[in-house]
Protein backbone atom coordinates (compact mmCIF):
# COMPACT_ATOMS: atom_id res chain seq x y z
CA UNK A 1 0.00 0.00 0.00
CA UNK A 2 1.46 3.32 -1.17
CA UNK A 3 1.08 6.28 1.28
CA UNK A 4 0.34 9.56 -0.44
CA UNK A 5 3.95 10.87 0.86
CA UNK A 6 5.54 8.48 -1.35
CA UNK A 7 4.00 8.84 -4.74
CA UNK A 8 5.23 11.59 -7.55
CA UNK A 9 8.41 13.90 -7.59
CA UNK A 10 9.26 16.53 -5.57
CA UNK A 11 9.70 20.22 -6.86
CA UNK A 12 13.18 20.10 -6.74
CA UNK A 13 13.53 16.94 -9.10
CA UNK A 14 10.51 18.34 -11.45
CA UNK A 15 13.01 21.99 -11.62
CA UNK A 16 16.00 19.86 -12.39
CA UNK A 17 15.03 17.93 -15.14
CA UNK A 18 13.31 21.60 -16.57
CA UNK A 19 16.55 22.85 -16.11
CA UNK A 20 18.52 20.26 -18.07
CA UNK A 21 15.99 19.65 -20.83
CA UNK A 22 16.48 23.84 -21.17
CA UNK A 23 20.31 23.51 -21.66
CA UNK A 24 19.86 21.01 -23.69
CA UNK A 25 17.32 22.68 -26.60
CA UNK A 26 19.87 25.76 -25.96
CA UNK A 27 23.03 24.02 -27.23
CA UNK A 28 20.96 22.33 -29.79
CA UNK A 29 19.77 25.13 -31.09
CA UNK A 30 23.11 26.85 -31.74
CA UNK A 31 23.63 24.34 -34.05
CA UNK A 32 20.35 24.47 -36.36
CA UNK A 33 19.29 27.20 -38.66
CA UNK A 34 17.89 26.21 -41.58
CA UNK A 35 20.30 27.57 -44.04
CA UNK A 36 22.97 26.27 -46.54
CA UNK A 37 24.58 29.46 -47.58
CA UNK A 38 28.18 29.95 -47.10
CA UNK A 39 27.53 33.23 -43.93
CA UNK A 40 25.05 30.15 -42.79
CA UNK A 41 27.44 27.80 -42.39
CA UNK A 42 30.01 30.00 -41.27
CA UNK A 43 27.88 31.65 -38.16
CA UNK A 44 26.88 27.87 -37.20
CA UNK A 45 30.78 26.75 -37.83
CA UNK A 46 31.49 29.88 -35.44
CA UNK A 47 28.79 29.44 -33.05
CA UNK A 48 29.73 25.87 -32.23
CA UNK A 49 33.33 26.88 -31.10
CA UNK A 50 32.28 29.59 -29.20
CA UNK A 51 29.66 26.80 -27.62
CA UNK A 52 32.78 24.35 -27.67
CA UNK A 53 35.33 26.83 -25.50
CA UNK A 54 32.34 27.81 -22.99
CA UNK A 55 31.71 24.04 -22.30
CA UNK A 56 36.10 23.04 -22.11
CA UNK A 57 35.74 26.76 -19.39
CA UNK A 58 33.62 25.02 -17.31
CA UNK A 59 34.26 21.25 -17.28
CA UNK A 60 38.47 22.31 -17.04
CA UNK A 61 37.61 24.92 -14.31
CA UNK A 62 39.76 27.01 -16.45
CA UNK A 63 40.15 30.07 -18.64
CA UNK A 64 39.37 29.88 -22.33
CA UNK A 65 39.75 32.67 -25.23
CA UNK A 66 39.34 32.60 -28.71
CA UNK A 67 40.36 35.62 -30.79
CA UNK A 68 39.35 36.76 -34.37
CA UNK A 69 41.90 37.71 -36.01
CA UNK A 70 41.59 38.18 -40.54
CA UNK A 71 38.96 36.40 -40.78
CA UNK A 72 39.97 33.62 -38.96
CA UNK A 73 39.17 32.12 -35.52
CA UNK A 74 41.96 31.02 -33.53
CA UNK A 75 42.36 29.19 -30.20
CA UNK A 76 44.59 30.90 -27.38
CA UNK A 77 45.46 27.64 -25.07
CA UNK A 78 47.79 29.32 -22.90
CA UNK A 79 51.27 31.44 -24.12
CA UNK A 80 52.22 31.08 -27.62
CA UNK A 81 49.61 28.33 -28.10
CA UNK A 82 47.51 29.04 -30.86
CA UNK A 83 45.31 26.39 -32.43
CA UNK A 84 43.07 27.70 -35.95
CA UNK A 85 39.79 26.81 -35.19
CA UNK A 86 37.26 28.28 -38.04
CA UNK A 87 38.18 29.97 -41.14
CA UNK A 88 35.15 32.14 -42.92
CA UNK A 89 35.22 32.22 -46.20
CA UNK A 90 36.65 35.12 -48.46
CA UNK A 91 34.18 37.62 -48.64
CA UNK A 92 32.72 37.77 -45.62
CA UNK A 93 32.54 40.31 -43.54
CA UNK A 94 32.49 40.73 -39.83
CA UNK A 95 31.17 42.60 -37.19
CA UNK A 96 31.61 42.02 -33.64
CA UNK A 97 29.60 43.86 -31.05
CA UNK A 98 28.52 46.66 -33.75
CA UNK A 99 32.43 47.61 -35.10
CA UNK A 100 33.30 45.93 -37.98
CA UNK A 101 36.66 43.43 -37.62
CA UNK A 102 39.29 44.33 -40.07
CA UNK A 103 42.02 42.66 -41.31
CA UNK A 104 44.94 44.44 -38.98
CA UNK A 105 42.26 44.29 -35.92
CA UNK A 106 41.65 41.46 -33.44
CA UNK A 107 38.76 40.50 -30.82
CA UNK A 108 38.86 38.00 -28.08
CA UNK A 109 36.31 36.11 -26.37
CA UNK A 110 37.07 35.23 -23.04
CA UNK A 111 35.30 32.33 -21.10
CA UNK A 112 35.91 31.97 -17.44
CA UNK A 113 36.25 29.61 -15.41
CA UNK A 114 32.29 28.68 -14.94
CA UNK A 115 31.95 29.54 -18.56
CA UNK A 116 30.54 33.14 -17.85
CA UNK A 117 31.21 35.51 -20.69
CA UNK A 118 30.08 39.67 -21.07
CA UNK A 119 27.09 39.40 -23.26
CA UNK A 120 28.08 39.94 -27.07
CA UNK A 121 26.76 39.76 -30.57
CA UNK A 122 28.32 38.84 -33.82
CA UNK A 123 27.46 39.72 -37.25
CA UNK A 124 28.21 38.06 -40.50
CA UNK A 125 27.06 39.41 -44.32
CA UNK A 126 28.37 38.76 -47.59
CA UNK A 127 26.49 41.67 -49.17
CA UNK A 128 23.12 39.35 -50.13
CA UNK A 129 22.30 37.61 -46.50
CA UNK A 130 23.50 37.96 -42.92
CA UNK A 131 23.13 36.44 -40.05
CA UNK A 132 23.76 37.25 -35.64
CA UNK A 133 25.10 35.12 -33.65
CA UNK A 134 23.71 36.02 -29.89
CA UNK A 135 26.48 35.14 -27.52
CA UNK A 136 24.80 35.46 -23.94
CA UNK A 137 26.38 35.71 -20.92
CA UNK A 138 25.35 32.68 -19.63
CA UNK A 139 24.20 29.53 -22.03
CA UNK A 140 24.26 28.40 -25.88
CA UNK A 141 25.15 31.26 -28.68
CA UNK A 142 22.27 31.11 -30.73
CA UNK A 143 22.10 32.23 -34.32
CA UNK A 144 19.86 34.17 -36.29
CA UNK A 145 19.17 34.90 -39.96
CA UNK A 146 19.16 38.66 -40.64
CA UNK A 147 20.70 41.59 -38.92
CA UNK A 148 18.91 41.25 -35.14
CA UNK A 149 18.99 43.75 -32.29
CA UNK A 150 20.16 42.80 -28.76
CA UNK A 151 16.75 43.22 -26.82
CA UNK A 152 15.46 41.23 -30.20
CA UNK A 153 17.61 38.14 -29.45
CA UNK A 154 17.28 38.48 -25.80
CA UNK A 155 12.86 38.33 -25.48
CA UNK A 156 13.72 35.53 -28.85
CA UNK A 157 16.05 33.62 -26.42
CA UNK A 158 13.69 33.53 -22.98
């Protein structure tokens, strides 16, 4: 005979699982976007290392940056250490948190240590299409087609 005490889940396992199943569609979803273009599959190529380093931050308990740098997207792994990690194609261009990257000009992303980054967005265009890539603070980049505004991507996201 099953007392009532003893049947169902508590609040605290029904919050959990909400909580993983969450993280889960959010790292999923940084990798779908229904797209074959070459700016497609360069934000999604882009967006999965930037999901990559946040996830090596927190399971190493260590500091991670990646840095843009001519259209490329390299790997910083400590002094000297430098690992190419994504190259985007010739003719795109690139803008990181509204100033466009040139080719003498370089931008890091740093992850710390629980995977917290500042808040950031990326923008790629090849003159015909574009697409953001919504790097939160907290959580899976997410990417977008079109040219999308901060408090856009950040109602789209919760």
């Amino acid at each position: 005979m099953c007392r009532k005490a003893d049947r169902g889940f508590t609040l605290l396992e029904l919050m959990l699982s909400l909580v993983i199943i969450g993280i889960m569609l959010g790292v999923g979803m940084a990798f779908y976007i229904p797209t074959s273009s070459a700016v497609g599959q360069a934000a999604r190529s882009v967006a999965r290392q930037l999901s990559s380093a946040r996830v090596d931050a927190m399971l190493g308990r260590r500091k991670v940056c990646l840095e843009f740098e001519e259209g490329s997207l390299f790997r910083l792994d400590g002094p000297g250490a430098r690992k190419l990690v994504c190259k985007l194609p010739a003719g795109i261009g690139l803008v990181i948190d509204g100033k466009p990257v040139m080719m003498s000009s370089k931008e890091q992303f740093v992850f710390g240590s629980l995977g917290y980054t500042a808040e950031r967005l990326i923008y790629l265009h090849d003159g015909k299409e574009s697409h953001t890539i919504y790097v939160p603070s907290i959580g899976a980049p997410t990417v977008r087609l079109g040219m999308n505004g901060l408090e856009e991507l950040r109602k789209a996201v919760q």
